[in-house]
N, C-alpha and C. Protein backbone atom coordinates (compact mmCIF):
# COMPACT_ATOMS: atom_id res chain seq x y z
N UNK A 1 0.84 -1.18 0.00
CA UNK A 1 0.00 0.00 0.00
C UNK A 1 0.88 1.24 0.00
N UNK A 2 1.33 1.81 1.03
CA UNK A 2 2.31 2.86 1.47
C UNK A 2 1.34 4.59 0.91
N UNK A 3 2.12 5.51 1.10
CA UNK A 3 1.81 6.78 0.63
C UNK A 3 1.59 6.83 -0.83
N UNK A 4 0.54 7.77 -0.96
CA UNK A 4 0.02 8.08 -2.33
C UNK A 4 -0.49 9.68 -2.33
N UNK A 5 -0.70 10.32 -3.44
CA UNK A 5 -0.81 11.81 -3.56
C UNK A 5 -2.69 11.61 -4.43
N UNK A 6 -3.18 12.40 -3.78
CA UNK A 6 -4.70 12.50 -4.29
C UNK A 6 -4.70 13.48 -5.74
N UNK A 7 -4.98 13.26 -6.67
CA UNK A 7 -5.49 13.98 -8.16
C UNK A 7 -6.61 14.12 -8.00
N UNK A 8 -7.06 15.51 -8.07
CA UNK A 8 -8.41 16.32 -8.68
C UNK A 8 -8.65 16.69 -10.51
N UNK A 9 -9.10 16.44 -10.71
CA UNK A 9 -9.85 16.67 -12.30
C UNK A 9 -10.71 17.83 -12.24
N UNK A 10 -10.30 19.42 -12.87
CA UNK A 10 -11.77 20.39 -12.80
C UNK A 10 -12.42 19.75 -13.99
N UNK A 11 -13.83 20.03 -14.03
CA UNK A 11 -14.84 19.60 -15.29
C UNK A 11 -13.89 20.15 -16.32
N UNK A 12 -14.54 19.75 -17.16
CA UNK A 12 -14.10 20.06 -19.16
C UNK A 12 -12.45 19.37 -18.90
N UNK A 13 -12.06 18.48 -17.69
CA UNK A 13 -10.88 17.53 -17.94
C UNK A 13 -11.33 16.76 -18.63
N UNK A 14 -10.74 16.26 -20.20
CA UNK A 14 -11.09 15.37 -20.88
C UNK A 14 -10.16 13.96 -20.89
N UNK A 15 -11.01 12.44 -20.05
CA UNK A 15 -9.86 11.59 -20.30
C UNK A 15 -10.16 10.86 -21.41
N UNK A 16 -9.29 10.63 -22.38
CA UNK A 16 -9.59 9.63 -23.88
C UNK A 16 -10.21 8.21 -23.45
N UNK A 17 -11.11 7.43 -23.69
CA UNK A 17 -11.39 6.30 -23.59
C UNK A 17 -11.56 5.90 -22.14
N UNK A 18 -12.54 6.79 -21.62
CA UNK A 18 -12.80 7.10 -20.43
C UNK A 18 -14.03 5.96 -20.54
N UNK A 19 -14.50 5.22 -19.24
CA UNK A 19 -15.39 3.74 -19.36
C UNK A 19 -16.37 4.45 -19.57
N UNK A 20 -17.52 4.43 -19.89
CA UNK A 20 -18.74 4.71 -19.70
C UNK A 20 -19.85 4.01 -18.34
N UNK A 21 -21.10 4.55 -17.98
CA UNK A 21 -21.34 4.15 -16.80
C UNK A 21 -21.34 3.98 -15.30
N UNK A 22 -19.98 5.18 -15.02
CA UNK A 22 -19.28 5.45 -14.00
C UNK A 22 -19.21 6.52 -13.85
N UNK A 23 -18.79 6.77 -12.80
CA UNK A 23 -18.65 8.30 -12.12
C UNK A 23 -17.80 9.45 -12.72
N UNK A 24 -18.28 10.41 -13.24
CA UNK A 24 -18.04 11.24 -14.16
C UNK A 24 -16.12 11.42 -13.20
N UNK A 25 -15.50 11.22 -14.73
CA UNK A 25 -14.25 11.32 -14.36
C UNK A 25 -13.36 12.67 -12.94
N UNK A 26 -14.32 13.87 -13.23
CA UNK A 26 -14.52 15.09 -12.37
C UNK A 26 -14.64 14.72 -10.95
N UNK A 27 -15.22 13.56 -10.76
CA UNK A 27 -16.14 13.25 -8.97
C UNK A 27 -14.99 12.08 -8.41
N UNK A 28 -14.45 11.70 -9.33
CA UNK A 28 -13.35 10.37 -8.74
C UNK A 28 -12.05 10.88 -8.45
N UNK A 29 -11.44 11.06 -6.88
CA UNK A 29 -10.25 10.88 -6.52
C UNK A 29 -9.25 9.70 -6.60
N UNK A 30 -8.19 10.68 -7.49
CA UNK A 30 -7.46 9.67 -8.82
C UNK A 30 -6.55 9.41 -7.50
N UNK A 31 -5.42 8.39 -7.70
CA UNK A 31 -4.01 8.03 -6.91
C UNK A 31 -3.22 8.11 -7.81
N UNK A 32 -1.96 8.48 -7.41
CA UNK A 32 -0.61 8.91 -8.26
C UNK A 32 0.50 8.55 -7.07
N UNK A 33 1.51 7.78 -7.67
CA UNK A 33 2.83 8.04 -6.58
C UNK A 33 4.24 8.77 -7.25
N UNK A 34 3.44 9.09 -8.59
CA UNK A 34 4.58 10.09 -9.12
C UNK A 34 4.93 11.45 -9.70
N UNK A 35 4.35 12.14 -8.61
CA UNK A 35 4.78 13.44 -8.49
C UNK A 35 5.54 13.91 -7.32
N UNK A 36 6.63 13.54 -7.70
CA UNK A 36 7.86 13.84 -6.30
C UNK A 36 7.85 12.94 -5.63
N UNK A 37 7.79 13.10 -4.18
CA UNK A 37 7.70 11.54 -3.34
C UNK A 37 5.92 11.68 -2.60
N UNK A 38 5.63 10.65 -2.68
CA UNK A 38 4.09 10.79 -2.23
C UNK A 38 4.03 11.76 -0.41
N UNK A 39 2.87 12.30 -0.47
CA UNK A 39 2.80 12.75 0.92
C UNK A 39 1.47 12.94 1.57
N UNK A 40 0.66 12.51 1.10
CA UNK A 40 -0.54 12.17 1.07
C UNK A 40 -1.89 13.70 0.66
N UNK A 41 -0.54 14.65 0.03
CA UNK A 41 -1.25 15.69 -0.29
C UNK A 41 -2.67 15.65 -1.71
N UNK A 42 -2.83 16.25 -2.26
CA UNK A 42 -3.82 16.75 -3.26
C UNK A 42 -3.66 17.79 -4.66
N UNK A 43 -3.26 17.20 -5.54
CA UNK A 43 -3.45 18.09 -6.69
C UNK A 43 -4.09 18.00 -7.20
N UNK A 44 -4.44 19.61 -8.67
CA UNK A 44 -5.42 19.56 -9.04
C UNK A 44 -4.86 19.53 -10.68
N UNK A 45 -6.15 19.18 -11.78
CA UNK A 45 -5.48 19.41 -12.99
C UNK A 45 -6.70 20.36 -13.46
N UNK A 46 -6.36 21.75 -13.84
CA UNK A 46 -6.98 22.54 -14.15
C UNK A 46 -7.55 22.16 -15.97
N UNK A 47 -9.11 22.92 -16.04
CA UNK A 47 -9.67 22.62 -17.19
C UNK A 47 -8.76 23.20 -18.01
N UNK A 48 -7.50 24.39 -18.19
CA UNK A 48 -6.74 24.83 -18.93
C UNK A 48 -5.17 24.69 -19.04
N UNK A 49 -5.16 23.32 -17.80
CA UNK A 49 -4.03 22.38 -18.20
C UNK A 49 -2.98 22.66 -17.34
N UNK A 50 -2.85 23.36 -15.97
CA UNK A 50 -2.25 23.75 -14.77
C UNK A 50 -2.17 22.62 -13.96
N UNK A 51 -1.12 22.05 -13.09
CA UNK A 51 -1.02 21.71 -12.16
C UNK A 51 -1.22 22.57 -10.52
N UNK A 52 -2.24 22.36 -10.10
CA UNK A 52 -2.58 22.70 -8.83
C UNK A 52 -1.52 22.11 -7.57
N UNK A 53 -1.35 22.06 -6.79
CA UNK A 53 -0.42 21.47 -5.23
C UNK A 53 -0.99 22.42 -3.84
N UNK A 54 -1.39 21.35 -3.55
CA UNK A 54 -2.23 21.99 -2.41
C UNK A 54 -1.54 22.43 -1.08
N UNK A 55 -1.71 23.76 -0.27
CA UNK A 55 -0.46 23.93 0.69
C UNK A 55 -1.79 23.87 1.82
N UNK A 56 -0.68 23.29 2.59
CA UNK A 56 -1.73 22.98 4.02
C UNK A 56 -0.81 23.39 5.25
N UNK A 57 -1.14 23.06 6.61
CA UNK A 57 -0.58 23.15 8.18
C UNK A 57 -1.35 22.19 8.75
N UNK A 58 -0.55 21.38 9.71
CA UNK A 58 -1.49 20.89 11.06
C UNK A 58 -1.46 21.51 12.44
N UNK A 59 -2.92 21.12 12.97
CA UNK A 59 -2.93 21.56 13.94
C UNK A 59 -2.93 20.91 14.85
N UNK A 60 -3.18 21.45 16.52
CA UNK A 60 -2.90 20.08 17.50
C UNK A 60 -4.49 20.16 17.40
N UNK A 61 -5.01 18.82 18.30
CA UNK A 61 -6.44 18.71 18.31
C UNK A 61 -6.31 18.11 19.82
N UNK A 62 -7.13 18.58 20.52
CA UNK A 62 -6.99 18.31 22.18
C UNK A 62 -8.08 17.16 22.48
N UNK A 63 -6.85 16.08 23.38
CA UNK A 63 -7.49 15.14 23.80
C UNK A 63 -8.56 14.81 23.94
N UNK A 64 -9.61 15.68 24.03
CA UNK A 64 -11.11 15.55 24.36
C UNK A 64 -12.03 15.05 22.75
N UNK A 65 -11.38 15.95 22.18
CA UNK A 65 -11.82 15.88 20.79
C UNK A 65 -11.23 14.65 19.61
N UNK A 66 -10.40 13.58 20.44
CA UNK A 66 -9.94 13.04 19.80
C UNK A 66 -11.05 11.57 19.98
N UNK A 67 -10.61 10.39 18.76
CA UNK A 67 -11.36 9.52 19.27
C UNK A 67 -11.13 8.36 20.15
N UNK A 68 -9.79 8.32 20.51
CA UNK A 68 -9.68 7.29 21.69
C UNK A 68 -9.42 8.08 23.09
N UNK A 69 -9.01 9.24 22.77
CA UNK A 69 -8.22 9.72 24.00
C UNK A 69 -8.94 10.12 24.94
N UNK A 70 -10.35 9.95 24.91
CA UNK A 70 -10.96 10.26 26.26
C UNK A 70 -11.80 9.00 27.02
N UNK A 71 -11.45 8.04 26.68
CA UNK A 71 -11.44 6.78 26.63
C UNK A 71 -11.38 6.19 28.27
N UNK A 72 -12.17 5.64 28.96
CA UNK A 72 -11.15 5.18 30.22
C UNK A 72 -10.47 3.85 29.89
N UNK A 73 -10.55 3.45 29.00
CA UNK A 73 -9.06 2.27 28.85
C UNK A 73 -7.90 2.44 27.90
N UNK A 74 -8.14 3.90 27.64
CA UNK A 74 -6.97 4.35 27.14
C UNK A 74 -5.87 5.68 27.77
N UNK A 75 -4.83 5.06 28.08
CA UNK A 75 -4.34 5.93 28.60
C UNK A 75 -3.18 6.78 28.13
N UNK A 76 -2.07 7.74 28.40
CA UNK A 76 -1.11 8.53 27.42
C UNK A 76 -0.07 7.48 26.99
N UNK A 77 0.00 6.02 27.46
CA UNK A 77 1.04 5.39 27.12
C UNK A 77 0.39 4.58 25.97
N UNK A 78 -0.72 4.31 25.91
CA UNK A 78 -1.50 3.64 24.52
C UNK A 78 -1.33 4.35 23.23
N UNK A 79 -0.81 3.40 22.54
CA UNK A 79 -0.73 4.27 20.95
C UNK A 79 -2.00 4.73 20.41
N UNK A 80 -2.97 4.95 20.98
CA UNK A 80 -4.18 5.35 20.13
C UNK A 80 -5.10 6.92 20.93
N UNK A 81 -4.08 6.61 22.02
CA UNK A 81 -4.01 8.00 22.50
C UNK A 81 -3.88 8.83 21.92
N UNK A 82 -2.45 9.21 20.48
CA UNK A 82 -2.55 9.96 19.53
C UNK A 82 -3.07 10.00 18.56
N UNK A 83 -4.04 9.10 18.46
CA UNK A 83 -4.85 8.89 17.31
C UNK A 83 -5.95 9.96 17.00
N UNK A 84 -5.60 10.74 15.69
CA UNK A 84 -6.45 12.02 15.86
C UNK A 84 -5.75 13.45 16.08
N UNK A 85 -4.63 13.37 16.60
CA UNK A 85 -4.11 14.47 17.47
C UNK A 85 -3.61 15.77 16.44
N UNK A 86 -3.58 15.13 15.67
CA UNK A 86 -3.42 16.82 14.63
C UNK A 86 -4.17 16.64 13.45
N UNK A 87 -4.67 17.89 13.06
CA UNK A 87 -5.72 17.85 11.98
C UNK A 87 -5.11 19.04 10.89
N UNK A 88 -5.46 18.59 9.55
CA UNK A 88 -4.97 19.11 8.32
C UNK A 88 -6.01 20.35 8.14
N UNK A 89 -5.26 21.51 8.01
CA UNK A 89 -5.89 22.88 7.43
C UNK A 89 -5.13 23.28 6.13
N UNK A 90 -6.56 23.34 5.24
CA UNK A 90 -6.37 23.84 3.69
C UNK A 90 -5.86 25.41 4.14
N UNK A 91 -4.35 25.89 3.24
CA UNK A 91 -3.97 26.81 3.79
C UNK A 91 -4.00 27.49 1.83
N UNK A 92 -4.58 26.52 0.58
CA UNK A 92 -4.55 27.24 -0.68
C UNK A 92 -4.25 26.59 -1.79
N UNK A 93 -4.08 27.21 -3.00
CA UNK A 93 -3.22 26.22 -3.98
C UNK A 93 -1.87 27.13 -4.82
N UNK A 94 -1.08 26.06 -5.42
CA UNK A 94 -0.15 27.19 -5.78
C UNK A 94 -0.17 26.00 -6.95
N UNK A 95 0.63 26.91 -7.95
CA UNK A 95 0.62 26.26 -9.18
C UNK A 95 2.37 25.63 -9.33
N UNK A 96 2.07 24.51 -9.97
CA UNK A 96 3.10 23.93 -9.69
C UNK A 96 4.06 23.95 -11.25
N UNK A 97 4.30 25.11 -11.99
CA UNK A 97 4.54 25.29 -13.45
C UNK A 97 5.76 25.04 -13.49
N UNK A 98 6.55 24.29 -12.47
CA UNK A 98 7.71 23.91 -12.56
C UNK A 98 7.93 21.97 -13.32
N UNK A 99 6.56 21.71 -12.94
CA UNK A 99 6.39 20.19 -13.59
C UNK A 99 6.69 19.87 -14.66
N UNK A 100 7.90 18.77 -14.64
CA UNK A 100 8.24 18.44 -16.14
C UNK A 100 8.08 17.30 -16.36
N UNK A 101 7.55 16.57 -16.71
CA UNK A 101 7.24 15.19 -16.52
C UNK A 101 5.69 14.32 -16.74
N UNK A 102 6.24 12.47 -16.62
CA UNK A 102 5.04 11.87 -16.77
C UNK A 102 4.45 11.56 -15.37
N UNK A 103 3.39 11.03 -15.24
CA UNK A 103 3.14 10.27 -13.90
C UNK A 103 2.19 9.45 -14.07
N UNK A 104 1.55 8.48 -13.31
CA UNK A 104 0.45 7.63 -13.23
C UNK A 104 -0.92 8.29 -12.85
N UNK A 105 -2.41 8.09 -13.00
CA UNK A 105 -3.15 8.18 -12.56
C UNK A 105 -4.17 6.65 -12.54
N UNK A 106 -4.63 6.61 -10.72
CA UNK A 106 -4.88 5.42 -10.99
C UNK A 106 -6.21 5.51 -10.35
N UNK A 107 -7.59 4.61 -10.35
CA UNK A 107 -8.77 4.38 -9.95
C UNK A 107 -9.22 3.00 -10.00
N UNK A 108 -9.72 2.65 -9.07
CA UNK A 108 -10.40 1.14 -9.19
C UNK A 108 -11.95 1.31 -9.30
N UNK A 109 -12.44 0.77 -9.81
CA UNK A 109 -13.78 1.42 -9.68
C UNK A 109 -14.52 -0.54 -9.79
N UNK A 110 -15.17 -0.52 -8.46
CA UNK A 110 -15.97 -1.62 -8.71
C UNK A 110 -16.63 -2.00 -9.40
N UNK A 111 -17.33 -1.02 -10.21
CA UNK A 111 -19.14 -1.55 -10.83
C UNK A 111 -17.89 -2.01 -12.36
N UNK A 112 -16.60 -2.17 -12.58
CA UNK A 112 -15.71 -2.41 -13.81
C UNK A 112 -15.12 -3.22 -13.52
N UNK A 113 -14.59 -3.75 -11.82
CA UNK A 113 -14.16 -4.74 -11.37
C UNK A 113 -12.52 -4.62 -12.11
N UNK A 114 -12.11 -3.58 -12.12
CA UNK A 114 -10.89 -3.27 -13.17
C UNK A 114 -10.23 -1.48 -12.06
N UNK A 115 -9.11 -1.50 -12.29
CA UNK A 115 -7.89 -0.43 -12.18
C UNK A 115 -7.80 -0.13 -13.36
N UNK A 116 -8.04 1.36 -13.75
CA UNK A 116 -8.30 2.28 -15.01
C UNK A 116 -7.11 3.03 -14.08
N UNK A 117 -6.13 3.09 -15.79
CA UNK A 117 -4.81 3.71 -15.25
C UNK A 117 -5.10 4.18 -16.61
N UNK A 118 -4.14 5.49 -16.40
CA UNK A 118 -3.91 7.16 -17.10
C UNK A 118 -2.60 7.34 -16.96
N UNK A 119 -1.45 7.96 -17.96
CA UNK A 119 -0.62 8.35 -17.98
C UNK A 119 -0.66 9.90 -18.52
N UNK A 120 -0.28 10.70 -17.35
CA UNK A 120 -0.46 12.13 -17.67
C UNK A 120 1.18 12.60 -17.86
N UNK A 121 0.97 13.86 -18.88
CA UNK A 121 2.19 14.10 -19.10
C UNK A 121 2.10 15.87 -19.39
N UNK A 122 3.07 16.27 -18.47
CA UNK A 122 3.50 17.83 -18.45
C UNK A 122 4.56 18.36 -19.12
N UNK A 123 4.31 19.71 -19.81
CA UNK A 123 5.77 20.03 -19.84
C UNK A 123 5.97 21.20 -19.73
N UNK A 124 6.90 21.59 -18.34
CA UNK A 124 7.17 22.89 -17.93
C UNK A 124 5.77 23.64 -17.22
N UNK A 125 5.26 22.35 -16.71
CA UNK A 125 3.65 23.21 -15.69
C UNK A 125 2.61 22.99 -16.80
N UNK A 126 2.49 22.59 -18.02
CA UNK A 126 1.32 22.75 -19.22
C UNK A 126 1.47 21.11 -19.30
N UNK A 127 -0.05 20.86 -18.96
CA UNK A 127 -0.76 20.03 -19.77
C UNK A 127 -0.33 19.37 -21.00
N UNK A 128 0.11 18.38 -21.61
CA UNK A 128 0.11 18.01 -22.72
C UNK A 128 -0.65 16.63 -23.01
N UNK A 129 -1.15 16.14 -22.22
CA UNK A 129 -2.29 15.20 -22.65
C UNK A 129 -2.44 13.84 -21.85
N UNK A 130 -3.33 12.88 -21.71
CA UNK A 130 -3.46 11.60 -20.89
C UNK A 130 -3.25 10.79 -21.84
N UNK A 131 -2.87 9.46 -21.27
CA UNK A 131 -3.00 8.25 -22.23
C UNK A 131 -3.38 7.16 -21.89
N UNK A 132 -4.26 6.69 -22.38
CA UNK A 132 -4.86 5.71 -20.84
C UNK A 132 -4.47 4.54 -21.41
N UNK A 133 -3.34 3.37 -20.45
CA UNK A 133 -3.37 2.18 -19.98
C UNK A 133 -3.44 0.95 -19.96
N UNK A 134 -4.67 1.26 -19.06
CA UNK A 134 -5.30 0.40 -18.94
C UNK A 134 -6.73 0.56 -18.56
């Protein structure tokens, strides 16, 4: 399994030989592990062919609000004590026009019983087209 980076699609993203019957390519969070090293962040691919990179911060989240930590059989030495303890704030997007390169885009989609893979390819931050796969 390990780390993976989330892909967003804005509408009028067109993928070639896209299945029919399924969830409009726009509504499905794609997986990629190759844009840099995965970090479990979020990009976007703009309808005019931009790479999006999403900037975030965490915060602490206090014991009370967490879901084991107020627990009476859990105590600060239980690993699930920190479970919860910092939470991700959308801090924007920045464009990432430094992208030169290919990467994977990947989806499993049950009602196909199949992994629909996309090869996207940039050059210099622009869009130059998908190629699907599988």
């Amino acid at each position: 399994m390990g780390l993976f980076d989330t892909v967003e699609l804005y509408d009028d993203v067109h993928l070639p030989e896209y299945p029919e019957g399924i969830a409009p390519a726009e509504d499905v969070d794609w997986q990629t592990k190759g844009i840099d090293r995965p970090t479990m962040t979020t990009f976007r691919i703009t309808a005019d062919g931009r790479l999006l990179e999403e900037e975030w911060h965490t915060e602490a989240v206090p014991p009370e609000d967490r879901p084991y930590a107020s627990r009476d059989d859990v105590d600060e030495d239980d690993f699930r004590y920190m479970a919860g303890s910092r939470n991700r704030v959308h801090d924007g997007w920045i464009e990432r026009d430094d992208y030169h390169g290919r990467f994977k885009l990947k989806h499993s989609f049950e009602d196909l019983d199949t992994l629909v893979t996309y090869q996207v390819t940039f050059t210099h931050g622009q869009l130059e087209g998908f190629e699907r796969l599988r």
